[in-house]
Protein backbone atom coordinates (compact mmCIF):
# COMPACT_ATOMS: atom_id res chain seq x y z
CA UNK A 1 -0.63 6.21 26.43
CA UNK A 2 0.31 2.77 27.24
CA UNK A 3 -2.31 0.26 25.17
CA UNK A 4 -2.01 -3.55 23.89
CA UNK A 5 -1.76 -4.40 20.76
CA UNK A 6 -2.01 -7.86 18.39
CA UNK A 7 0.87 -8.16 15.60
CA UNK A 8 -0.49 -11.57 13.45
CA UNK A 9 1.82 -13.54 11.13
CA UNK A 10 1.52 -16.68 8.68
CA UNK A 11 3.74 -18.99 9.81
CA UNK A 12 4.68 -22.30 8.19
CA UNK A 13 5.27 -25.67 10.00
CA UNK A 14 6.75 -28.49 8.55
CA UNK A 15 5.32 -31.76 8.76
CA UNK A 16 6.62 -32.83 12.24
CA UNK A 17 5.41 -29.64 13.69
CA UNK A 18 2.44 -29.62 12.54
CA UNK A 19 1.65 -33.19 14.12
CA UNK A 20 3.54 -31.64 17.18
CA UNK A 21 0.94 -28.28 17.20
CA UNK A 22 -1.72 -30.75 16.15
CA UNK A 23 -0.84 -32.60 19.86
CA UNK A 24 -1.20 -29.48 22.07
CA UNK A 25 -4.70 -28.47 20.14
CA UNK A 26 -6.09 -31.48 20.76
CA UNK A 27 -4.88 -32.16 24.36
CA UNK A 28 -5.94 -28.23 25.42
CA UNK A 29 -9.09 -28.68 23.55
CA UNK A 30 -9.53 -32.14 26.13
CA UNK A 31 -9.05 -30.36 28.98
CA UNK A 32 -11.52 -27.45 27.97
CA UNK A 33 -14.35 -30.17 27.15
CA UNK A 34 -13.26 -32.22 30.04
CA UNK A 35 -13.72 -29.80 32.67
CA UNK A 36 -16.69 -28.23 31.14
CA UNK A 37 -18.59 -31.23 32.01
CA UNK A 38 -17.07 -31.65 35.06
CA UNK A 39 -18.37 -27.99 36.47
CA UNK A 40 -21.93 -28.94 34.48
CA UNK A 41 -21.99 -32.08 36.57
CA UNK A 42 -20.34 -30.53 39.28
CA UNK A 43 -23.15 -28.00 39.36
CA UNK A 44 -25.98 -30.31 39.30
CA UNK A 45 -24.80 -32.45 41.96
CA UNK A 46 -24.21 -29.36 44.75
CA UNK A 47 -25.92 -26.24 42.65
CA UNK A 48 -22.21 -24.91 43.04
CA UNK A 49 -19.75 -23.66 40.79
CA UNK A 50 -16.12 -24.41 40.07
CA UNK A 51 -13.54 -21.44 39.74
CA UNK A 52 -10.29 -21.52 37.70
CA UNK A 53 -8.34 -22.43 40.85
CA UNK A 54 -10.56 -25.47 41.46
CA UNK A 55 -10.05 -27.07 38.11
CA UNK A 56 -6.44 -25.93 38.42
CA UNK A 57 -5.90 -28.32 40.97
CA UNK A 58 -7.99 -31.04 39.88
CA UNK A 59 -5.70 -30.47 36.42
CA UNK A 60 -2.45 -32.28 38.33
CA UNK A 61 -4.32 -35.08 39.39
CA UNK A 62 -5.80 -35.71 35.74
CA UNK A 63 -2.15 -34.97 34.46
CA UNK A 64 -0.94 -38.47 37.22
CA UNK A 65 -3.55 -40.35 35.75
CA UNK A 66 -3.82 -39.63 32.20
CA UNK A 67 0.04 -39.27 31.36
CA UNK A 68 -0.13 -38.81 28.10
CA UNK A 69 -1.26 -34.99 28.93
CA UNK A 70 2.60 -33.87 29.32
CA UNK A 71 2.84 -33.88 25.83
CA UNK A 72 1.50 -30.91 25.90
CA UNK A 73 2.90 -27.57 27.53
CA UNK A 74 1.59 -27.08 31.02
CA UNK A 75 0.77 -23.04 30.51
CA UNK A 76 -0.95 -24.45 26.99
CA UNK A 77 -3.33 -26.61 29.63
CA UNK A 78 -3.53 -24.40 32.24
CA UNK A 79 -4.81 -21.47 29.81
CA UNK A 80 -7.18 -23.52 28.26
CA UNK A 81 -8.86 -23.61 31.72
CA UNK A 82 -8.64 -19.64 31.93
CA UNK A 83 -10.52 -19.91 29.10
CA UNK A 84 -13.39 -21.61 30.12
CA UNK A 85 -14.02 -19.89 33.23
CA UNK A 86 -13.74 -16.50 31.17
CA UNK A 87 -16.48 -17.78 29.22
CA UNK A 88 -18.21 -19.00 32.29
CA UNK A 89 -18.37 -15.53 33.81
CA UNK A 90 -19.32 -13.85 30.08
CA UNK A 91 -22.00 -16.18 30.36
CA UNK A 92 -23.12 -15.18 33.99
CA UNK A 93 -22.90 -11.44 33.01
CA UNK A 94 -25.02 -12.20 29.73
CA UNK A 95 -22.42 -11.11 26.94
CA UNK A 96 -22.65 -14.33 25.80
CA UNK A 97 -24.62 -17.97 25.24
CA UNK A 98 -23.45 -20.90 27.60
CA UNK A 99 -20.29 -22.20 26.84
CA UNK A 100 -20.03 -24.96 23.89
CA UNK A 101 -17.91 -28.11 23.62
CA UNK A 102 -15.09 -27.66 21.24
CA UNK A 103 -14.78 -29.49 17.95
CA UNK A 104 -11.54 -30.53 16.03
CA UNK A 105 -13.29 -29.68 12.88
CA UNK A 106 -13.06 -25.51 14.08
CA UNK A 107 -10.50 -23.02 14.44
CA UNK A 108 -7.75 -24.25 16.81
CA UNK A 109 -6.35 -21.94 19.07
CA UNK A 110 -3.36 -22.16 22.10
CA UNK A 111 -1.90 -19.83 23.99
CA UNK A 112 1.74 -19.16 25.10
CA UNK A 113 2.49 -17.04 27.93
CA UNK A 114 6.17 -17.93 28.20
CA UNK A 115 9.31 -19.42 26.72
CA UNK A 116 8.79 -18.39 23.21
CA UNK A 117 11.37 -16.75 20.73
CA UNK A 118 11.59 -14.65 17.81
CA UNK A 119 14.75 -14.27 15.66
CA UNK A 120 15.36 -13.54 12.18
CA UNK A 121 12.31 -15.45 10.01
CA UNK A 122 11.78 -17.44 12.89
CA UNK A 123 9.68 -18.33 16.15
CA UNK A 124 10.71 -20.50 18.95
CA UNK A 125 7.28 -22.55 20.14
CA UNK A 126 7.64 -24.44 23.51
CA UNK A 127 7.46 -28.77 22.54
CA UNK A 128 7.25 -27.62 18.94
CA UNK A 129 10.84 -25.57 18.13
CA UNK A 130 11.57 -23.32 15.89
CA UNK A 131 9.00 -22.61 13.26
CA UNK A 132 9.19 -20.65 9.84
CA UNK A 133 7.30 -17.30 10.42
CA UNK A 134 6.48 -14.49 7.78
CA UNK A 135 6.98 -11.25 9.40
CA UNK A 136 5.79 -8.86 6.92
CA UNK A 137 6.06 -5.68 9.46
CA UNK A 138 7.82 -5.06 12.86
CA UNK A 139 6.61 -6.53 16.02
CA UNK A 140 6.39 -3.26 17.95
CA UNK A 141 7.10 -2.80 22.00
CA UNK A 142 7.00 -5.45 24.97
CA UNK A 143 5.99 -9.11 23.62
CA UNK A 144 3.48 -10.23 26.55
CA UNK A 145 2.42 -13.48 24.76
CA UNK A 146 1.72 -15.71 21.77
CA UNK A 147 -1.50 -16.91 20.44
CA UNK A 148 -0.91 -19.96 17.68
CA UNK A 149 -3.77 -20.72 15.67
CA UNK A 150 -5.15 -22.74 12.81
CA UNK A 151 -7.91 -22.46 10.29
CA UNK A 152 -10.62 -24.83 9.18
CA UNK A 153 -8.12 -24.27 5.50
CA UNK A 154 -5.39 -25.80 7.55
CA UNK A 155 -3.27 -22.00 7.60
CA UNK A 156 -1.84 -21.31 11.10
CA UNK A 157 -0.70 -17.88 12.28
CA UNK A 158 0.70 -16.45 15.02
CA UNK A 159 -0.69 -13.40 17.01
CA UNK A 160 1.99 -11.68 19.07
CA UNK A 161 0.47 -9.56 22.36
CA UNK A 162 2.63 -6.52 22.43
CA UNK A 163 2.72 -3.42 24.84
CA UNK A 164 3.33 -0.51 23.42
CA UNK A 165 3.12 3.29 24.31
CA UNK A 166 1.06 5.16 21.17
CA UNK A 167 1.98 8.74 20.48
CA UNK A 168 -1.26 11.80 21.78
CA UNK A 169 -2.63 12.82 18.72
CA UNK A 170 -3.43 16.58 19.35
CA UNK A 171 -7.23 17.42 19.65
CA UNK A 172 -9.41 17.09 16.70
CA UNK A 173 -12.55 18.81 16.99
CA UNK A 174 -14.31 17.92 13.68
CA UNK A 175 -17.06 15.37 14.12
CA UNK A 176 -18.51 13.02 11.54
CA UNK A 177 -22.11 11.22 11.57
CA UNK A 178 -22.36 7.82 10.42
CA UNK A 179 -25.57 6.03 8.69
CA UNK A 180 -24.90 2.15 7.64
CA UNK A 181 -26.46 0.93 5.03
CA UNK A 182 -27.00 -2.38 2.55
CA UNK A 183 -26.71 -0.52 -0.96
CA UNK A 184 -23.99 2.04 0.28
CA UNK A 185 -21.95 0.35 2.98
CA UNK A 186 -21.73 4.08 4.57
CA UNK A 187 -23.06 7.10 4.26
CA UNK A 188 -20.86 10.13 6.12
CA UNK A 189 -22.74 13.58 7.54
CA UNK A 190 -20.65 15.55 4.86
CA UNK A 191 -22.38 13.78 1.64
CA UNK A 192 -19.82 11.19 1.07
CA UNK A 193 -21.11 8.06 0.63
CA UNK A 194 -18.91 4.81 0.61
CA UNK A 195 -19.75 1.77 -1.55
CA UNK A 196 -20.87 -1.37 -0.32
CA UNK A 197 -18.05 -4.28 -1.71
CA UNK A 198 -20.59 -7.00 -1.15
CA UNK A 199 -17.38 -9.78 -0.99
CA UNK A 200 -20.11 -12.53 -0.35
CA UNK A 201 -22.37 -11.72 -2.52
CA UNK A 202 -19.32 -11.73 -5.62
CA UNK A 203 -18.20 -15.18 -4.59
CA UNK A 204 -21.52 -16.67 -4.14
CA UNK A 205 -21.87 -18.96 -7.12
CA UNK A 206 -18.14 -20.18 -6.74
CA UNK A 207 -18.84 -21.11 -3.34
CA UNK A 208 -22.69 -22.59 -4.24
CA UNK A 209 -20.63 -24.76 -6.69
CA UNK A 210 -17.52 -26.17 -3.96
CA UNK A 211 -20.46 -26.58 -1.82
CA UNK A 212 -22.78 -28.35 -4.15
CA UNK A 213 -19.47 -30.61 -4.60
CA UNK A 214 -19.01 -31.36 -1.09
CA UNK A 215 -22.14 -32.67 -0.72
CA UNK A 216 -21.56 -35.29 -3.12
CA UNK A 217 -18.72 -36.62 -1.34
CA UNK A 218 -18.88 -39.51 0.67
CA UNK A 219 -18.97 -39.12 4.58
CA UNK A 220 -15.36 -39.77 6.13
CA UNK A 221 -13.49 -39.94 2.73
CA UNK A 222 -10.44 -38.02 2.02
CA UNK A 223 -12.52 -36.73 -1.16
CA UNK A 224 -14.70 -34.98 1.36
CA UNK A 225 -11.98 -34.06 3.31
CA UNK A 226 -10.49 -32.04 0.45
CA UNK A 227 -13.58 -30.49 -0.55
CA UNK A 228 -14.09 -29.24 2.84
CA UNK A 229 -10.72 -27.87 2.79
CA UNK A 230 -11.65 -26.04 -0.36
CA UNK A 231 -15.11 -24.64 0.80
CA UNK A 232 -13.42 -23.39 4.14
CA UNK A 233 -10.74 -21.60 1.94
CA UNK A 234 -13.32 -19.60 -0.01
CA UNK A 235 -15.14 -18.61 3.33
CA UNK A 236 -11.56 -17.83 4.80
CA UNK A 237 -11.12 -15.45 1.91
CA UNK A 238 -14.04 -13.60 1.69
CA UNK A 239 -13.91 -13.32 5.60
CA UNK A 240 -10.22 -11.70 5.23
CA UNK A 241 -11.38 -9.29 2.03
CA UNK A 242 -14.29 -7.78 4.38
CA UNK A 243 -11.70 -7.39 7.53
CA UNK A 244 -9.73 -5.90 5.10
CA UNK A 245 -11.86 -3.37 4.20
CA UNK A 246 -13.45 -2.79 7.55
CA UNK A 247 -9.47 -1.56 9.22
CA UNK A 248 -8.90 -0.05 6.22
CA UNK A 249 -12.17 2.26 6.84
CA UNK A 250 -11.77 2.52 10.36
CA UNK A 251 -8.58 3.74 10.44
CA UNK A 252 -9.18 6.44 8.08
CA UNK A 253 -12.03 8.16 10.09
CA UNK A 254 -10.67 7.38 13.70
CA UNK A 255 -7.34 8.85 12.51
CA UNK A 256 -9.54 12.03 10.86
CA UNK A 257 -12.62 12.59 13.11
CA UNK A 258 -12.19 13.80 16.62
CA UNK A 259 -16.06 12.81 17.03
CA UNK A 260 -17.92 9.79 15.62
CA UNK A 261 -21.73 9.61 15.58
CA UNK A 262 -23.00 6.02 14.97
CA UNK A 263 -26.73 4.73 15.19
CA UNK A 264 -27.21 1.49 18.29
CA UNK A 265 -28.55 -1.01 15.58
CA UNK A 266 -30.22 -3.97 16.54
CA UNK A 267 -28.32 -6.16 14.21
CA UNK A 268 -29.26 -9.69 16.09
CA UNK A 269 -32.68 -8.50 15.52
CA UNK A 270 -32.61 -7.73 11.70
CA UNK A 271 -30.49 -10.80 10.38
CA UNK A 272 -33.84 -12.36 11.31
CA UNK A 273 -35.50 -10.55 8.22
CA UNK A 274 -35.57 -13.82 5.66
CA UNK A 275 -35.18 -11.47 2.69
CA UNK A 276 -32.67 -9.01 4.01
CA UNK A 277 -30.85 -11.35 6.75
CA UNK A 278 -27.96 -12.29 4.06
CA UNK A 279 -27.01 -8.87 2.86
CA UNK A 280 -26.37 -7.68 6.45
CA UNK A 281 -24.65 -10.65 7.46
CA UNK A 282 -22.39 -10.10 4.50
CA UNK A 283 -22.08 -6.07 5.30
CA UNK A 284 -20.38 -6.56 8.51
CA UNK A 285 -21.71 -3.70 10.83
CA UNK A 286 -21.11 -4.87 13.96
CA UNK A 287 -17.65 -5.68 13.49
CA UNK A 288 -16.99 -2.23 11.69
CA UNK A 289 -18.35 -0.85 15.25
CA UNK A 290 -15.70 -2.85 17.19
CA UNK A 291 -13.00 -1.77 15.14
CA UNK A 292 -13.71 1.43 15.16
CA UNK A 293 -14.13 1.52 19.07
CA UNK A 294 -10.82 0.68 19.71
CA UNK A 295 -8.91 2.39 17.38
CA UNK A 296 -10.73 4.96 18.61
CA UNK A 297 -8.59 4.21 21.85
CA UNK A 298 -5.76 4.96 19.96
CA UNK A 299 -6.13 7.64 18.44
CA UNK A 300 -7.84 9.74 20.69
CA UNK A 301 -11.41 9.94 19.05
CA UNK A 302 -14.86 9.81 21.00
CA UNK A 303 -17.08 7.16 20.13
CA UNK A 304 -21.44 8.16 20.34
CA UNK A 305 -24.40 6.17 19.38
CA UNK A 306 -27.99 7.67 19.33
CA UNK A 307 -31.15 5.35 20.49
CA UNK A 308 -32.09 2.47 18.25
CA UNK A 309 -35.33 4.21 18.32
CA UNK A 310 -34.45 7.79 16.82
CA UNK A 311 -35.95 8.48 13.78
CA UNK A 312 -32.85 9.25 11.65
CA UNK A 313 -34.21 8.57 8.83
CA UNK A 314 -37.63 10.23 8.70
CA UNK A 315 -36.39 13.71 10.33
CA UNK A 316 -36.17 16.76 8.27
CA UNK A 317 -32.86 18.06 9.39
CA UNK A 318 -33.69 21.11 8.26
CA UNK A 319 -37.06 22.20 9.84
CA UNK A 320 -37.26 19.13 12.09
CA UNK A 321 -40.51 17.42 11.07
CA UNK A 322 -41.18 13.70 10.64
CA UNK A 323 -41.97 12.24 7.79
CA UNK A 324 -44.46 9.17 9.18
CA UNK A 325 -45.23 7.94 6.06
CA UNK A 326 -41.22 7.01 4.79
CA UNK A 327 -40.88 3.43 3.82
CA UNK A 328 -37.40 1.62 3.32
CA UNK A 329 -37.91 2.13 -0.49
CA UNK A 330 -37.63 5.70 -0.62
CA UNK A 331 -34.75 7.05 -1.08
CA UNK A 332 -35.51 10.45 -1.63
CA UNK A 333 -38.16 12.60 -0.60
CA UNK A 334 -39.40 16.11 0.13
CA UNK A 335 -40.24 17.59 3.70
CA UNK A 336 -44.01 18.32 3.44
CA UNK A 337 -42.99 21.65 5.95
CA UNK A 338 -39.88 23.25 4.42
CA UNK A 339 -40.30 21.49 0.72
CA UNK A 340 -36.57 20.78 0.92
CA UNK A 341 -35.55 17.17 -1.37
CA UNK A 342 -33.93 15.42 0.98
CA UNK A 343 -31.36 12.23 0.30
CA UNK A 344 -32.52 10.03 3.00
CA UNK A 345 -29.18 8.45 4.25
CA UNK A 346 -27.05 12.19 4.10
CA UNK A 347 -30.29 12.93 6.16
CA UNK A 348 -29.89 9.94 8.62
CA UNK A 349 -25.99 10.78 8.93
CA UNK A 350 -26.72 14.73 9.31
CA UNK A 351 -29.59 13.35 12.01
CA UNK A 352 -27.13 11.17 13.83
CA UNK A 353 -24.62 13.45 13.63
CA UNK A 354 -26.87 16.79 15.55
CA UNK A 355 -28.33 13.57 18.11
CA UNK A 356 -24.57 13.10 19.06
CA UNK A 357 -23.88 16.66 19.36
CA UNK A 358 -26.78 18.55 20.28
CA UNK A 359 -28.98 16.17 22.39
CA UNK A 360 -32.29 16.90 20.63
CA UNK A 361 -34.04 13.60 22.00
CA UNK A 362 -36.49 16.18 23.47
CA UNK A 363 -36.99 17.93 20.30
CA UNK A 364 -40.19 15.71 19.76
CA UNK A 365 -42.91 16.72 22.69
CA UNK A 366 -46.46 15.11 22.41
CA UNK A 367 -46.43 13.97 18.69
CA UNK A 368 -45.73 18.10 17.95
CA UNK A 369 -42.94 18.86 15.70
CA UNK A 370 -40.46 21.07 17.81
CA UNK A 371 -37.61 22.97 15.72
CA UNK A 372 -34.35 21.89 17.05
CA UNK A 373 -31.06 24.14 17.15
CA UNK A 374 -28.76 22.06 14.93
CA UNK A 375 -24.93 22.01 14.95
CA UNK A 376 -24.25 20.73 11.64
CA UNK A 377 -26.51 21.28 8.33
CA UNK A 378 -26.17 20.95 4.60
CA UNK A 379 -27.05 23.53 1.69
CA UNK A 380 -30.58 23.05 0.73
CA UNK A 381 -28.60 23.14 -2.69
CA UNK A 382 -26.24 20.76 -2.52
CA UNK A 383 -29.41 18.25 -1.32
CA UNK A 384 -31.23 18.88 -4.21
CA UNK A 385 -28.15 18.29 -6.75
CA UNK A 386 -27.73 14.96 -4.12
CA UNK A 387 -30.86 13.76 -4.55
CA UNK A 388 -31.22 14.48 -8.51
């Protein structure tokens, strides 16, 4: 199978480069805020949009009268406007919010579809040259493009597009159900439960302090500047610790499980919980999903998610009856039908797992308790020595 595939390095610019790189962000982030207004105003004045074609054009006349544009590369520009109308049409299909105006004080990103080079410890940048790169593994199959970028703690990389043909993993027919959690980060359908590293929540009084220091700084000073620096490096790590973890994870059950059984969470919904909203932010579950869809891609796995609204939670998977009276705080209790002690997030996974696999969304008719056939069950047993 024939997928694409992102191979990211550190690299290292000297001093002349980095003004040089520091050139083409700002000129392609002009020419993104540019001709955003322009199809705003545009759009106002005739209630008609522009395409990437019409602000293609309207590109080489601003290039005649603002010459100071060539500086950067002319693919750099031009995908700069592929970017905006991408985020136009995201917008129009409602994945995303309207597009935003781009600030020098964020991530910096360009794009190079051609006329770049890699050789030894090295990578050839077009109006830049030949910049120090550490490649700590192979670049693997067909280089399609380059993506340069840097961070608010002033670290560039480079993101090499590759195609690549991926070896067919042979059919795995075990299947896993997934519950997320806050306390445990995971709990799996076969009892395992995986703990939450809570990266935020360990750096939060290092970062309270940098931040507490930054504040004290005077507006525009280099002071500032440098504390800035330092309270964007301490984000940047903790982000990189929880990716970390997150492929790590992912990899491990797409490469095992031929089936995996999530649960559709509202997560945009519950970050808006005041007392909760920071531990979820800091757990990471919606990019855990994304991970795990695509690797899924690779590896031949199936990807299933039951309603937001089944109740994985409060479902005896044993007998089938619903425990209405379950608050968040228990995390144990006993099925008033088939007095069997139940773990509640083993239940949840074993729930999502026979939702995936099974389809017992009709199990529930009127209010009545209905006794599903389940695939998948644990020993009455083993819940009890679970729950003790």
């Amino acid at each position: 199978m024939i997928i694409q595939k992102g191979f990211k390095y550190r690299i290292y610019p000297n001093s002349i480069q980095q003004g040089l790189l520091a050139i083409q962000f700002g000129h392609s982030r002009f020419i993104y805020n540019y001709f955003l207004q322009v199809k705003q105003d545009f759009y106002k004045e005739t209630k008609k949009s522009l395409n990437y074609y019409d602000t293609a054009s309207l590109l080489v006349e601003l290039k005649k009268e603002k010459k100071w544009l060539k500086q950067a590369g002319s693919q750099v520009l031009q995908h700069s406007l592929k970017n905006l109308d991408i985020a136009y049409n995201n917008f129009f299909k409602k994945k995303t919010r309207f597009p935003k105006f781009k600030s020098k004080y964020n991530k910096q990103s360009i794009k190079y579809p051609q006329h770049y080079k890699i050789e030894n410890n090295k990578t050839y940048l077009p109006k830049v040259g030949w910049v120090k790169t550490k490649f700590h593994r192979l670049v693997e199959g067909t280089l399609k493009s380059v993506t340069v970028s840097k961070t608010k703690s002033g670290n560039y990389y480079a993101s090499f597009l590759c195609e690549l043909e991926i070896l067919s993993y042979p059919n795995k027919l075990t299947a896993i159900g997934i519950d997320v959690g806050i306390k445990d980060f995971a709990t799996l359908s076969t009892g395992e439960k995986i703990n939450n590293p809570k990266y935020y929540k360990k750096s939060e009084k290092k970062l309270a302090k940098l931040q507490r220091n930054l504040a004290r700084k005077k507006k525009g000073s280099i002071n500032r500047n440098n504390a800035r620096g330092e309270v964007a490096r301490i984000h940047e790590h903790i982000s990189n610790q929880r990716k970390d973890f997150l492929h790590k994870l992912s990899h491990k059950l797409t490469k095992k499980y031929g089936l995996i059984c999530l649960e559709d969470l509202n997560v945009k919904g519950m970050v808006k919980n005041r007392k909760l909203s920071k531990a979820i932010s800091d757990v990471g579950w919606s990019m855990f999903k994304t991970f795990l869809k695509y690797k899924a891609t690779w590896y031949g796995s199936d990807i299933k998610e039951v309603d937001r609204f089944f109740p994985s939670s409060k479902t005896c998977n044993v007998c089938g009856s619903i425990n209405k009276n379950l608050v968040l705080s228990d995390r144990t209790w006993t099925c008033s039908k088939c007095k069997t002690i139940l773990d509640r997030d083993i239940n949840a996974s074993i729930n999502i797992l026979n939702e995936c696999t099974a389809g017992t969304a009709g199990s529930q008719a009127c209010g009545e308790d209905v006794r599903p056939t389940f695939i998948y069950k644990l020993r009455q047993t083993s819940m009890k020595q679970e729950a003790q």
